[in-house]
C-alpha atoms as a PDB file:
ATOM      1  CA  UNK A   1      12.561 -26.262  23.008  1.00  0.00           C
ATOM      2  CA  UNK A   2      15.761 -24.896  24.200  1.00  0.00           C
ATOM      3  CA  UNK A   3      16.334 -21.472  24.649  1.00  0.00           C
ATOM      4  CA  UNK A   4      15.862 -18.999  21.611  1.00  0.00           C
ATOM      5  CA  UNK A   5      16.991 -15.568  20.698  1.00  0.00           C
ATOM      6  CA  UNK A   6      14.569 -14.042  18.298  1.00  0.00           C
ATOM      7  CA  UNK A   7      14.692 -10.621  16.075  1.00  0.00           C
ATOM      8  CA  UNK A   8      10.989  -9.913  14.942  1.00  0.00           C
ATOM      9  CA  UNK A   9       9.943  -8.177  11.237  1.00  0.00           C
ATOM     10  CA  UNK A  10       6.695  -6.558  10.627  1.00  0.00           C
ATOM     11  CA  UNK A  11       4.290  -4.262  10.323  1.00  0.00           C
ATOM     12  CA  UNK A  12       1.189  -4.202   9.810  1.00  0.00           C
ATOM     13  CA  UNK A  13      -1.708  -5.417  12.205  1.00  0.00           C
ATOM     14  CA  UNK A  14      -1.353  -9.507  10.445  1.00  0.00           C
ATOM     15  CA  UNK A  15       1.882  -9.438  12.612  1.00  0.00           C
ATOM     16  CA  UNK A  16       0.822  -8.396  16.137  1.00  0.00           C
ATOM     17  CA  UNK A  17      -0.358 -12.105  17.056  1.00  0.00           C
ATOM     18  CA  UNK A  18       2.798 -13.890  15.824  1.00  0.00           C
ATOM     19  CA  UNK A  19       4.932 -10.979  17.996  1.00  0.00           C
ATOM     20  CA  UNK A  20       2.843 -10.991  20.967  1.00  0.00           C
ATOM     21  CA  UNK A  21       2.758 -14.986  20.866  1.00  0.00           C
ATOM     22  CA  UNK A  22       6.563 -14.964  20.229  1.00  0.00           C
ATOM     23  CA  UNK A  23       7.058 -12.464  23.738  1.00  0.00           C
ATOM     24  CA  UNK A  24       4.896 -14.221  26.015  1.00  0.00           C
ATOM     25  CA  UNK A  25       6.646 -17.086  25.600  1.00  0.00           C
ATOM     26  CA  UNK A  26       9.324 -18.198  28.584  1.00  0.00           C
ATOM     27  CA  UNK A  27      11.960 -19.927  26.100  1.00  0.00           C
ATOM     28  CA  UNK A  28      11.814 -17.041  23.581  1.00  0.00           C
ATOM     29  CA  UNK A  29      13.975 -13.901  23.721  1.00  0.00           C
ATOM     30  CA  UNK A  30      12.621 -11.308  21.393  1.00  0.00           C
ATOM     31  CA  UNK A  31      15.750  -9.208  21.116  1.00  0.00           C
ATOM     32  CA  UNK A  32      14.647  -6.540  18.734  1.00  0.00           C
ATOM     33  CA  UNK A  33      11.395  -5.623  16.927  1.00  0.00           C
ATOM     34  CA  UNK A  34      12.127  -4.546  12.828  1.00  0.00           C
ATOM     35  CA  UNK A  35       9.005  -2.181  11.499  1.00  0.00           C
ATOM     36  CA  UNK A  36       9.074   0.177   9.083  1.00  0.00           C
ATOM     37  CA  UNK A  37       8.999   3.600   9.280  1.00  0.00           C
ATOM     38  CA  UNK A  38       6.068   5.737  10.417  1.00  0.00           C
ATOM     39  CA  UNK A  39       3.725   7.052   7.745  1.00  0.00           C
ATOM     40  CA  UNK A  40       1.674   9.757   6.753  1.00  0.00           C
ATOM     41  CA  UNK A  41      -1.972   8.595   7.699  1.00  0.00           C
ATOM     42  CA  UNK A  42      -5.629  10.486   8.407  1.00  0.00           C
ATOM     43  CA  UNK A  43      -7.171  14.052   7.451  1.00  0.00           C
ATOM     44  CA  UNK A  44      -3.981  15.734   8.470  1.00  0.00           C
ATOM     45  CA  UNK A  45      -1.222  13.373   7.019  1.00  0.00           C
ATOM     46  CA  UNK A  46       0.704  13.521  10.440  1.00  0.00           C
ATOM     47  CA  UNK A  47       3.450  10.561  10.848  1.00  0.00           C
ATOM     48  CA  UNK A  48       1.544   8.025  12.141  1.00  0.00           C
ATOM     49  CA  UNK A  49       3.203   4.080  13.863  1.00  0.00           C
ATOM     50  CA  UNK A  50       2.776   1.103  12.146  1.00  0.00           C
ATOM     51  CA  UNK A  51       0.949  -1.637  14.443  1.00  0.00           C
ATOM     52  CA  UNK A  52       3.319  -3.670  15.363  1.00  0.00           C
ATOM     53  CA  UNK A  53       5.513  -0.759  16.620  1.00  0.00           C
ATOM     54  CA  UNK A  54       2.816   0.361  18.701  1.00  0.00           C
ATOM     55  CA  UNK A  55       2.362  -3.312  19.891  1.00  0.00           C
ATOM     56  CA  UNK A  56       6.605  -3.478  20.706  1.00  0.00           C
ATOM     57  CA  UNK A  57       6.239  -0.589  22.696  1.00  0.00           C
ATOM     58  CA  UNK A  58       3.420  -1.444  24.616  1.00  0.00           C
ATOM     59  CA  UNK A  59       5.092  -5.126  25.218  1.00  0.00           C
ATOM     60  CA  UNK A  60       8.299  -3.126  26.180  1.00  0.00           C
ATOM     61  CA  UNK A  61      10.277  -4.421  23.262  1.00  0.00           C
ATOM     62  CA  UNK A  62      13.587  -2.584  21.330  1.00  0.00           C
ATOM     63  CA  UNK A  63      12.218  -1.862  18.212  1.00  0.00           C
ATOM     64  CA  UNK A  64      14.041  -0.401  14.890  1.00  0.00           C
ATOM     65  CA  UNK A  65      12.691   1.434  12.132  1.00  0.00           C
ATOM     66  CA  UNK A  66      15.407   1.198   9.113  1.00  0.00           C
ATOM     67  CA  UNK A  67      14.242   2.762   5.688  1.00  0.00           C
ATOM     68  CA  UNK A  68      15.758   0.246   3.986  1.00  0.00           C
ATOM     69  CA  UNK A  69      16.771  -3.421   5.619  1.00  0.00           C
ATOM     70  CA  UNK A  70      19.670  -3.264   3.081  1.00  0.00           C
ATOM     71  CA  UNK A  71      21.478  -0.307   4.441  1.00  0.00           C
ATOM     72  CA  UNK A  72      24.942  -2.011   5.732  1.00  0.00           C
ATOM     73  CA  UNK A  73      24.144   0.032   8.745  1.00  0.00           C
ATOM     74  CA  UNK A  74      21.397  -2.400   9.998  1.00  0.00           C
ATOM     75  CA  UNK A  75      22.672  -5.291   8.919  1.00  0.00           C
ATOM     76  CA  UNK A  76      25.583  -4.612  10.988  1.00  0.00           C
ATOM     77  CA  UNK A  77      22.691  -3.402  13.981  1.00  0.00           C
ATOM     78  CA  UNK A  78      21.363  -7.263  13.670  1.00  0.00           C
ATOM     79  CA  UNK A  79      24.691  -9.337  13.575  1.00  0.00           C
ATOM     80  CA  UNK A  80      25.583  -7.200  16.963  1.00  0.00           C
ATOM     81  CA  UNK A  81      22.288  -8.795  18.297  1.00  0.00           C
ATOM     82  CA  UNK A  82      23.138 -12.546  17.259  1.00  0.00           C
ATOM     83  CA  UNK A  83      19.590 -13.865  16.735  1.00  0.00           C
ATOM     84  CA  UNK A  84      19.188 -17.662  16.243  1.00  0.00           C
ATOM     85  CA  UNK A  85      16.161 -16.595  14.108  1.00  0.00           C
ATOM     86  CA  UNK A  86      14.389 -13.875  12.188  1.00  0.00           C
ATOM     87  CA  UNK A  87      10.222 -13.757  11.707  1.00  0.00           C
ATOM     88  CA  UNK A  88       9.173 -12.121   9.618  1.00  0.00           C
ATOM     89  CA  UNK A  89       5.686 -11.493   8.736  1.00  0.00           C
ATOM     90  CA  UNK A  90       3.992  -8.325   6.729  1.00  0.00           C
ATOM     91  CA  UNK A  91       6.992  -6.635   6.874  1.00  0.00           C
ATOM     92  CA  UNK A  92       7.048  -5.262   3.516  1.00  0.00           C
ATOM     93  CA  UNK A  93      10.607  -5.295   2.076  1.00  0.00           C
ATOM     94  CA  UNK A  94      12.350  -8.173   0.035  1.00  0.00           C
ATOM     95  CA  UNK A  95      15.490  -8.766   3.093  1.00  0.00           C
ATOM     96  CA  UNK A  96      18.974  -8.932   1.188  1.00  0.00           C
ATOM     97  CA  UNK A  97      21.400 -12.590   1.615  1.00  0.00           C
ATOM     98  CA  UNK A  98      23.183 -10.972   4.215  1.00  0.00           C
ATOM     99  CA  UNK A  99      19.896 -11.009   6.390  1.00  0.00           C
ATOM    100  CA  UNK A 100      19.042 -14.212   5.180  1.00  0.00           C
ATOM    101  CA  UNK A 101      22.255 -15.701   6.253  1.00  0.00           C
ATOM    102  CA  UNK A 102      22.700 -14.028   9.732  1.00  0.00           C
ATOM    103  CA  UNK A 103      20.833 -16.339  12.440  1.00  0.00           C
ATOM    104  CA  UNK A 104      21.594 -20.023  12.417  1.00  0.00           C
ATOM    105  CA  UNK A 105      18.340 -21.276  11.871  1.00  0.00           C
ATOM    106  CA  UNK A 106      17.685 -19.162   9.004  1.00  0.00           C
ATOM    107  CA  UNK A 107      14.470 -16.542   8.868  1.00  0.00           C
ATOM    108  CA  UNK A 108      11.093 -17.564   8.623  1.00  0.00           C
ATOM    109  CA  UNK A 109       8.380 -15.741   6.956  1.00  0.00           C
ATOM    110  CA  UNK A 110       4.582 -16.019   7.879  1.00  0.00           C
ATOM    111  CA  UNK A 111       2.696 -15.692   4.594  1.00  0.00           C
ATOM    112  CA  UNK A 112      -1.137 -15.428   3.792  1.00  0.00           C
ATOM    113  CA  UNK A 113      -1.666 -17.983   1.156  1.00  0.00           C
ATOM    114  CA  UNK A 114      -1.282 -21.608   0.393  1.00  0.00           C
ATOM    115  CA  UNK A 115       1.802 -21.285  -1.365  1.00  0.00           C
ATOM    116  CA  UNK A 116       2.779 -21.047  -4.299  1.00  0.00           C
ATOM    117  CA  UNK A 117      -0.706 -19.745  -5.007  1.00  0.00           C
ATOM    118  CA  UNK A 118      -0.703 -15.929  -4.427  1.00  0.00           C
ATOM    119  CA  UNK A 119       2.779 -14.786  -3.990  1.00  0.00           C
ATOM    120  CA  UNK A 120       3.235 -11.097  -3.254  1.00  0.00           C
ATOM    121  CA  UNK A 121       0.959  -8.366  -1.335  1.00  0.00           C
ATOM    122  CA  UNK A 122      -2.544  -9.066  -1.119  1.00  0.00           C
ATOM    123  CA  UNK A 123      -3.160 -12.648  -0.946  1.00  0.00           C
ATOM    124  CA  UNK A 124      -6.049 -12.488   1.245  1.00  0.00           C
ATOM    125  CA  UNK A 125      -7.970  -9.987  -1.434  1.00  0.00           C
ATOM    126  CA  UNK A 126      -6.984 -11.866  -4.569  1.00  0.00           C
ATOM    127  CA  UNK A 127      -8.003 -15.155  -2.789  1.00  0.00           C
ATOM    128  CA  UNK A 128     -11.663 -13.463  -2.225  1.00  0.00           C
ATOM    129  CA  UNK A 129     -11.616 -11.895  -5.552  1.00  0.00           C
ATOM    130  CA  UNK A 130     -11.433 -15.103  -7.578  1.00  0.00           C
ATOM    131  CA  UNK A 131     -13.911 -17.089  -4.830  1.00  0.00           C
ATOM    132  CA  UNK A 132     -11.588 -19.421  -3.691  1.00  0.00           C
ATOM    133  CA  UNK A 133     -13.561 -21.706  -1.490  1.00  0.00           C
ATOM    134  CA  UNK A 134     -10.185 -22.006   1.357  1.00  0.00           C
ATOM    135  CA  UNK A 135      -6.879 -20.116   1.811  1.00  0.00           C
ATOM    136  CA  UNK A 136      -4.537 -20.470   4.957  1.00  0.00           C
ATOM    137  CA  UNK A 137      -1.079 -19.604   6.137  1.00  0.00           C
ATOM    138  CA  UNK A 138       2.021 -20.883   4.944  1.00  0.00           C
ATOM    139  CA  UNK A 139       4.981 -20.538   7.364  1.00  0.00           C
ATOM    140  CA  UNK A 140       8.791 -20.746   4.823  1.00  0.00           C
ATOM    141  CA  UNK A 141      12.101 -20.622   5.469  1.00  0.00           C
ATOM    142  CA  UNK A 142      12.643 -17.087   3.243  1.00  0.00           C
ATOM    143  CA  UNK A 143      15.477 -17.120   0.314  1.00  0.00           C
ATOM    144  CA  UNK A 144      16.153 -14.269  -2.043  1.00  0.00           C
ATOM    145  CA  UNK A 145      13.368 -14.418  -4.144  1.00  0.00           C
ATOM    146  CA  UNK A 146       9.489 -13.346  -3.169  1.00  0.00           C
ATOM    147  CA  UNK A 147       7.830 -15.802  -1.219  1.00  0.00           C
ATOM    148  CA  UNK A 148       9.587 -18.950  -2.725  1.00  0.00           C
ATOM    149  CA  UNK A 149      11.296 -20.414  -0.222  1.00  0.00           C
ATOM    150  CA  UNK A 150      10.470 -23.956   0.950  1.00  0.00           C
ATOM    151  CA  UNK A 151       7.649 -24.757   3.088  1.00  0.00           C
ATOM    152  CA  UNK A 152       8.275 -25.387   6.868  1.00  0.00           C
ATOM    153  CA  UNK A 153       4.691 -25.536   7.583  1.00  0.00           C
ATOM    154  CA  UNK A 154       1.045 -25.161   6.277  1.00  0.00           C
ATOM    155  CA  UNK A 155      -2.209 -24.704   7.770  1.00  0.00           C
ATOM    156  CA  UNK A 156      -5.902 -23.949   5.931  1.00  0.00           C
ATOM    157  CA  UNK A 157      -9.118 -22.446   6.404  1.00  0.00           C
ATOM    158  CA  UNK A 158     -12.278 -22.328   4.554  1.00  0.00           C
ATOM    159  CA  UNK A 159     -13.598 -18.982   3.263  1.00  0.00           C
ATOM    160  CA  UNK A 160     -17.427 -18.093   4.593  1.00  0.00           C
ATOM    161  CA  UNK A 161     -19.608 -16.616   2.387  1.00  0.00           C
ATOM    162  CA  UNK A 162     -19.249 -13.557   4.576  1.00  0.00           C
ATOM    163  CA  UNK A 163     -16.001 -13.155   4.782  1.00  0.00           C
ATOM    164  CA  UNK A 164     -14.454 -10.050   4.216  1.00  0.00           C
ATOM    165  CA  UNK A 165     -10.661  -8.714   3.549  1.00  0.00           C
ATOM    166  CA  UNK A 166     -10.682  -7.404   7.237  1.00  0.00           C
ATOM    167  CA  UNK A 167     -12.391 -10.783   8.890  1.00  0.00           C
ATOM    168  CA  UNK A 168     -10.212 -13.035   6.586  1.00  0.00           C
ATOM    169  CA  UNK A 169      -6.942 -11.275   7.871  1.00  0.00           C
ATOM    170  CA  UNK A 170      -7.704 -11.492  11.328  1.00  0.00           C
ATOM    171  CA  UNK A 171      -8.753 -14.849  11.340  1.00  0.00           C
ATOM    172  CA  UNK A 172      -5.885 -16.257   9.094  1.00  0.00           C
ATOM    173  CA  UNK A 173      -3.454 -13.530  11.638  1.00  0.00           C
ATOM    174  CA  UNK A 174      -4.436 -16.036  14.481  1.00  0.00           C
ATOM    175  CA  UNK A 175      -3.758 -18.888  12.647  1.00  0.00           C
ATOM    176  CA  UNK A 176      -0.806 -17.784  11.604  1.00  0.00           C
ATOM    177  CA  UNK A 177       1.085 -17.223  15.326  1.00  0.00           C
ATOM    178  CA  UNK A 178      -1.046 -20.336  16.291  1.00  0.00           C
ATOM    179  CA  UNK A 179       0.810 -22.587  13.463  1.00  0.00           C
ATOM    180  CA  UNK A 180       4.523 -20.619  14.368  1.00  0.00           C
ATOM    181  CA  UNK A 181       4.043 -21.436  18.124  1.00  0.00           C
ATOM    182  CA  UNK A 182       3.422 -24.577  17.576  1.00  0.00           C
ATOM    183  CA  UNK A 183       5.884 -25.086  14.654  1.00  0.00           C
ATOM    184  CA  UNK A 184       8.900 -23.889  16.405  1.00  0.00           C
ATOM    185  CA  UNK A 185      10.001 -26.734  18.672  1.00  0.00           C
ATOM    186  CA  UNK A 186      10.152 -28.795  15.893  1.00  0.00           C
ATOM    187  CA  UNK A 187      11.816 -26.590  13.685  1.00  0.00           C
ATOM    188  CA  UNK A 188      14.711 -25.182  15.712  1.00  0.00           C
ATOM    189  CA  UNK A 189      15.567 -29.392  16.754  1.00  0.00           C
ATOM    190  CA  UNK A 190      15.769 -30.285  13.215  1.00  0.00           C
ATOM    191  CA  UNK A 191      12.342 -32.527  13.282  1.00  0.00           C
ATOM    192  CA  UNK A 192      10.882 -30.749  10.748  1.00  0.00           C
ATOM    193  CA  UNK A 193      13.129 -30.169   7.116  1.00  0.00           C
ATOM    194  CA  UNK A 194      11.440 -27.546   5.081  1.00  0.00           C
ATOM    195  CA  UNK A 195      10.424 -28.559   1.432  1.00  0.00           C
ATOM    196  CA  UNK A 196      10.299 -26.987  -2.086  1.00  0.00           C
ATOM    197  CA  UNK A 197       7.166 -25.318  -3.048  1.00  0.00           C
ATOM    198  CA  UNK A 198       5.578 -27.174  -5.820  1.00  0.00           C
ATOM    199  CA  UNK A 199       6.310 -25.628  -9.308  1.00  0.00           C
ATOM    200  CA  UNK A 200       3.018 -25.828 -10.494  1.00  0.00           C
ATOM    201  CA  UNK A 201       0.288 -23.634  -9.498  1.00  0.00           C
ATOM    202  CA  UNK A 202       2.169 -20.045  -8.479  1.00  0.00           C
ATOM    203  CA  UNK A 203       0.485 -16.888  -9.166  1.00  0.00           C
ATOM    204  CA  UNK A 204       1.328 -13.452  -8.086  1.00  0.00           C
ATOM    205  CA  UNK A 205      -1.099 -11.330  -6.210  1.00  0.00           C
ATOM    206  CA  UNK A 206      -0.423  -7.838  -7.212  1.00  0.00           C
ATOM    207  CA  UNK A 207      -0.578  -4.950  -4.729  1.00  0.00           C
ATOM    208  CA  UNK A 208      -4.456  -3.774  -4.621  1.00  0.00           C
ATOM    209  CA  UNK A 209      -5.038   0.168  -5.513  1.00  0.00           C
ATOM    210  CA  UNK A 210      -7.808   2.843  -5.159  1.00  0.00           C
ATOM    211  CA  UNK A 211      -8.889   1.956  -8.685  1.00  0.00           C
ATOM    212  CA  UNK A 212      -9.651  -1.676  -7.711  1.00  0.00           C
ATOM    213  CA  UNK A 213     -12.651  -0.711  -6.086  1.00  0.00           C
ATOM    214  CA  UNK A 214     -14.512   1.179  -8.974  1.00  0.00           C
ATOM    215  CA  UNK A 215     -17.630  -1.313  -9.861  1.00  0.00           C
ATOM    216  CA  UNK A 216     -17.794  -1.994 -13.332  1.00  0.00           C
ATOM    217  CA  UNK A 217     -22.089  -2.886 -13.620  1.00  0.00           C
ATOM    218  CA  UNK A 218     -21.601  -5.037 -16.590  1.00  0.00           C
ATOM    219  CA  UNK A 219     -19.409  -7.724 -14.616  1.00  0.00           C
ATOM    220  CA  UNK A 220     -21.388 -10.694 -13.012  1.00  0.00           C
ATOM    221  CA  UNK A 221     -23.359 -10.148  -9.277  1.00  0.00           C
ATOM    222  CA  UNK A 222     -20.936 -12.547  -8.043  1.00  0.00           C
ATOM    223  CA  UNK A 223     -18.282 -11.313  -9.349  1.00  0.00           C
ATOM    224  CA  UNK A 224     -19.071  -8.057  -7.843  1.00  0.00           C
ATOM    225  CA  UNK A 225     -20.448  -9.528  -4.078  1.00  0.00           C
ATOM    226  CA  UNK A 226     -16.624 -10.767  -4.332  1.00  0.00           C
ATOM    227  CA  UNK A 227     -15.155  -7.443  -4.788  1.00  0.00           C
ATOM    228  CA  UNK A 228     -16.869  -5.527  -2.041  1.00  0.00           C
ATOM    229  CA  UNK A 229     -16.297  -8.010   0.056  1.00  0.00           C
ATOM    230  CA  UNK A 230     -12.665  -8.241  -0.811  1.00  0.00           C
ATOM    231  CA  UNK A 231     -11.884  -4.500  -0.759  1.00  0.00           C
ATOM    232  CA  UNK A 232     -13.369  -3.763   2.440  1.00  0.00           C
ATOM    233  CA  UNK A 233     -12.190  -2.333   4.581  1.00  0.00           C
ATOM    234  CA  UNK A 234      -9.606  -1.008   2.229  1.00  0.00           C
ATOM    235  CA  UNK A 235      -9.693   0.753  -0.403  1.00  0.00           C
ATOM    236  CA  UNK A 236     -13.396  -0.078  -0.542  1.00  0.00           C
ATOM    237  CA  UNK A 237     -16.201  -0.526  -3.732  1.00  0.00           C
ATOM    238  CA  UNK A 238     -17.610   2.641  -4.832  1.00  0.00           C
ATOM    239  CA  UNK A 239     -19.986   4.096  -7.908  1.00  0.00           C
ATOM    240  CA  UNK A 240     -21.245   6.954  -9.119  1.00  0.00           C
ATOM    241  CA  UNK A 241     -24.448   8.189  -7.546  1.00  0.00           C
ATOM    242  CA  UNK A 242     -27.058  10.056 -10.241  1.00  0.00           C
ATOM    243  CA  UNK A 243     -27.600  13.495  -8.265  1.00  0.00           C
ATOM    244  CA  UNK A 244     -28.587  15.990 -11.657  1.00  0.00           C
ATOM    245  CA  UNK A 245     -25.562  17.472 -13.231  1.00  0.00           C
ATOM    246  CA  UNK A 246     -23.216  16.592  -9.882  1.00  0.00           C
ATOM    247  CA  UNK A 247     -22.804  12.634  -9.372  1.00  0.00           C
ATOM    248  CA  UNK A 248     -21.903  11.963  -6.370  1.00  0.00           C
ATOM    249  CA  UNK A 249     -19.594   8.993  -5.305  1.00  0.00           C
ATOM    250  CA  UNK A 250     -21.169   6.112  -3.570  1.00  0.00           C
ATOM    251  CA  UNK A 251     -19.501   3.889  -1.141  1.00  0.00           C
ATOM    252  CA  UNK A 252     -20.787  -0.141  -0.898  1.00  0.00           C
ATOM    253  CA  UNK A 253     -19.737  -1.791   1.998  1.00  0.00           C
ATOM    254  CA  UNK A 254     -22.176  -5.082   2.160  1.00  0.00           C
ATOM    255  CA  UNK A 255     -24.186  -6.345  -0.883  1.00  0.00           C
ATOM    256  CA  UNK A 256     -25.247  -9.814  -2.211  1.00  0.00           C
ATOM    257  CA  UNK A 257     -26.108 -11.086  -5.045  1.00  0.00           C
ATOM    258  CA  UNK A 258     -29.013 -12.556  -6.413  1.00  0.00           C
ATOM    259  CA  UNK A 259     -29.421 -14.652  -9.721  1.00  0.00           C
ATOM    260  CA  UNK A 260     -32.037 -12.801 -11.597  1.00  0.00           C
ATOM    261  CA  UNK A 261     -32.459 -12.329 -15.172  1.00  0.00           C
ATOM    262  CA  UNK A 262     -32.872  -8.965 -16.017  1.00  0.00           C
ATOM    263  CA  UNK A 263     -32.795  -7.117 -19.921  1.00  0.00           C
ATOM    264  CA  UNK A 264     -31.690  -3.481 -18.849  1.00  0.00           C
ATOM    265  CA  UNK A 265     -28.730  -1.781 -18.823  1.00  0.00           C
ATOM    266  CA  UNK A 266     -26.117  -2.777 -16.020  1.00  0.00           C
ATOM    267  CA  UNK A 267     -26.073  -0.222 -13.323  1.00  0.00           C
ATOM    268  CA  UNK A 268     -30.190   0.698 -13.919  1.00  0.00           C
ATOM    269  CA  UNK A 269     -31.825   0.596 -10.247  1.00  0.00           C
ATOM    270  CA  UNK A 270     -34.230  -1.987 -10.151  1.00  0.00           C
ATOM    271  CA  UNK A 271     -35.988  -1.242  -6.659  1.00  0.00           C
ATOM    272  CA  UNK A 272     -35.203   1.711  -4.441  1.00  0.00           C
ATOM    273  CA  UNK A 273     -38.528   1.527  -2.549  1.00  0.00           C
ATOM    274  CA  UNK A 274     -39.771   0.010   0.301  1.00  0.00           C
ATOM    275  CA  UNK A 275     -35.659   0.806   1.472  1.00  0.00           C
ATOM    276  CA  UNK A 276     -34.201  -2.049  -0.968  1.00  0.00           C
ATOM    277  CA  UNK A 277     -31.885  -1.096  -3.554  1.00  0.00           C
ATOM    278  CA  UNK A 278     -31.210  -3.546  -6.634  1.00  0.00           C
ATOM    279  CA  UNK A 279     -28.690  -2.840  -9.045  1.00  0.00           C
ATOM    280  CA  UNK A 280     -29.098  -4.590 -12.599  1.00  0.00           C
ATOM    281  CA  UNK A 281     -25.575  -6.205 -13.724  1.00  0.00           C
ATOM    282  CA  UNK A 282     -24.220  -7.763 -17.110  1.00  0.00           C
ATOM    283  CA  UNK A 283     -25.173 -11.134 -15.338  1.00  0.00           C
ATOM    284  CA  UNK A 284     -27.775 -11.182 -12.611  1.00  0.00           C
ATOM    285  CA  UNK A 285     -28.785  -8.581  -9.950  1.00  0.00           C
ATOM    286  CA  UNK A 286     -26.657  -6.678  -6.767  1.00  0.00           C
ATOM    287  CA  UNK A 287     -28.677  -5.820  -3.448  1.00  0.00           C
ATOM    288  CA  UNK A 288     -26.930  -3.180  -1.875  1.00  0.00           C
ATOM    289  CA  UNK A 289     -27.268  -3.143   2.118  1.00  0.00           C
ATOM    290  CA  UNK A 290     -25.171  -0.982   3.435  1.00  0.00           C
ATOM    291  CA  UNK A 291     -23.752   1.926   1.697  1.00  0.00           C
ATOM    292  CA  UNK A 292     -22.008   5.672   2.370  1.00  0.00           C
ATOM    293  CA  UNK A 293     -22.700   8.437  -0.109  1.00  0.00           C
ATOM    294  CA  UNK A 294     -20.274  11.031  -0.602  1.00  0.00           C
ATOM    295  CA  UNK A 295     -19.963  13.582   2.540  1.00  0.00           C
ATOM    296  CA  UNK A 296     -22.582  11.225   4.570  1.00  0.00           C
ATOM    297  CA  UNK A 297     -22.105   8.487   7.107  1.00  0.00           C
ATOM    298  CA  UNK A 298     -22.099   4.556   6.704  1.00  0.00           C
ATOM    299  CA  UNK A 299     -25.487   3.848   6.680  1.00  0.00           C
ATOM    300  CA  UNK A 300     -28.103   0.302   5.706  1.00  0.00           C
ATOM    301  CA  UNK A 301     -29.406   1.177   2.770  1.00  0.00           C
ATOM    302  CA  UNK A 302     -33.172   1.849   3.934  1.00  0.00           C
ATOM    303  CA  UNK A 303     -32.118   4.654   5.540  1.00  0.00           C
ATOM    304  CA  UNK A 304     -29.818   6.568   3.128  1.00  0.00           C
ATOM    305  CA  UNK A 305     -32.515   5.659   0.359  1.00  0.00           C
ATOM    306  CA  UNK A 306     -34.907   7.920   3.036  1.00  0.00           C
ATOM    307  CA  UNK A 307     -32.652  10.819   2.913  1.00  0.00           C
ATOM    308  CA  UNK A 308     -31.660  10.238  -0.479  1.00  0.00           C
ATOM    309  CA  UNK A 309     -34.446   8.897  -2.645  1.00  0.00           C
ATOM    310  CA  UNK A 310     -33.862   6.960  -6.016  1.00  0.00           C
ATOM    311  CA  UNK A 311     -36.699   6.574  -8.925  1.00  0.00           C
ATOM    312  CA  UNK A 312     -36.335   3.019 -10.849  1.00  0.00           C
ATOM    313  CA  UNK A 313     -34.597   3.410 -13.952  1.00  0.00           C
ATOM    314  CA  UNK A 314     -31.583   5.449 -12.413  1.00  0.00           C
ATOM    315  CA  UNK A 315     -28.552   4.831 -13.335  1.00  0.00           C
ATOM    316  CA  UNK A 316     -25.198   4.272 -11.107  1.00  0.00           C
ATOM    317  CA  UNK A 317     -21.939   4.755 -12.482  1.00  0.00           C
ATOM    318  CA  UNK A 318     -22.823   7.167 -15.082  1.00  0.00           C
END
């Protein structure tokens, strides 16, 4: 491969491998690192880095944090650094034509999802919502629009039954500087054209909020395994915990379903003794097994059931 200037984009912690791959590397110049700006995070809301500034800084990198990648500001910041490429991956802003256009061979974007499926922001959690049974990373050559560009490169993984948002990211965050590593060489020689995504088959994968992970009892168990495994770590499951007049909320951060026919009403507790708690649903039964009540700490169920004792016939979520 000859040599290569690079100009990296991202953010969150899904970019660290590809950057940290991308530095280490003895033909690769990593001329600048693109994040965006600090944010408010934690009890006290103090300015906090994103990842993959703290991982420039720690790799010695120049790093940039523009509020907006269209300001003509930076744009005039990059063509003064005269990449041959931009990556970008989990950098979180749409990057105007004028970006686009800048290095020679174009910018790459490292993206979740098989493409077309699951365009957008949270690929990984829609992917685990609906129980897809594989995902993987696409690597594109980026246009104008949100992820549509054509395909340099694909690579897939099957989805465990235990998978979760946070083990699903990492894993498919190592594939992803994995596939760009060893994409690259063929890519900046012209051995590899990129090609059109497929038209058939794109959704979008909307951004996932707090109210995502409010358990609705009278959806399927499976459907509900799905979302607390999808949602966690962020923004997690949760339910409302029967405590007299004051409910308290409930946190679920590992439960499995179990196909059992039950004629209740969704959300009745089934069995909170012997330090099991079952959860009748519109279809089937959830176990909860680990859980964090309002105020308390994470904790397997058997335990917080001994603090916090349930009678059958309770009823979470009100």
């Amino acid at each position: 491969m000859p040599e290569l200037a690079v100009v990296y984009m991202g953010t969150s912690s899904f970019a660290c491998p590809a950057l940290e791959a991308l530095a280490r590397h003895p033909q690769i110049t990593v001329r600048a690192v693109v994040t965006q700006p600090d944010r408010p995070r934690g009890r006290r809301l103090q300015p906090q880095p994103p990842p993959v500034k703290e991982l420039a800084i720690a790799l010695g990198l120049s790093w940039s944090q523009p509020a907006r990648a269209r300001e003509p500001s930076f744009i005039e910041e990059l063509k003064a650094l005269q990449p041959d490429l931009i990556v970008v991956a989990s950098y979180g802003q749409l990057l105007p034509q004028a970006i686009l256009d800048l290095p020679r061979h174009g910018c790459l974007n490292l993206h979740a999802s098989l493409l077309p499926k699951y365009r957008g922001a949270a690929p990984i959690q829609w992917a685990l919502l609906n129980g897809d049974r594989e995902t993987g990373v696409t690597l594109m050559k980026m246009d104008a629009g949100l992820d549509t560009g054509d395909m340099v490169a694909v690579r897939t993984t099957p989805i465990q039954p235990g998978d979760t948002a946070l083990t699903l990211h990492d894993r498919l965050a190592r594939i992803g500087a994995e596939l760009l590593m060893e994409t690259l060489p063929a890519y900046v020689t012209g051995r590899i054209q990129p090609v059109p995504q497929p038209q058939e088959g794109a959704t979008y994968a909307r951004k996932i909020t707090r109210e995502d992970g409010a358990i609705c009892w009278s959806d399927d168990a499976a459907r509900i395994a799905r979302q607390v495994r999808a949602l966690t770590p962020w923004p997690g499951t949760h339910t409302q915990w029967p405590d007299g007049d004051r409910p308290r909320l409930l946190k679920i951060w590992q439960a499995r379903a179990l196909d059992r026919a039950v004629e209740v009403k969704p959300g009745t507790v089934l069995l909170p003794e012997a330090g099991r708690l079952q959860v009748a649903c519109g279809q089937g039964v959830i176990e909860v097994e680990e859980a964090q009540l309002e105020g308390g700490k994470r904790l397997p169920v058997a335990a917080l059931l001994a603090g916090h004792p349930l009678r059958e016939g309770d009823v979470l979520g009100g």
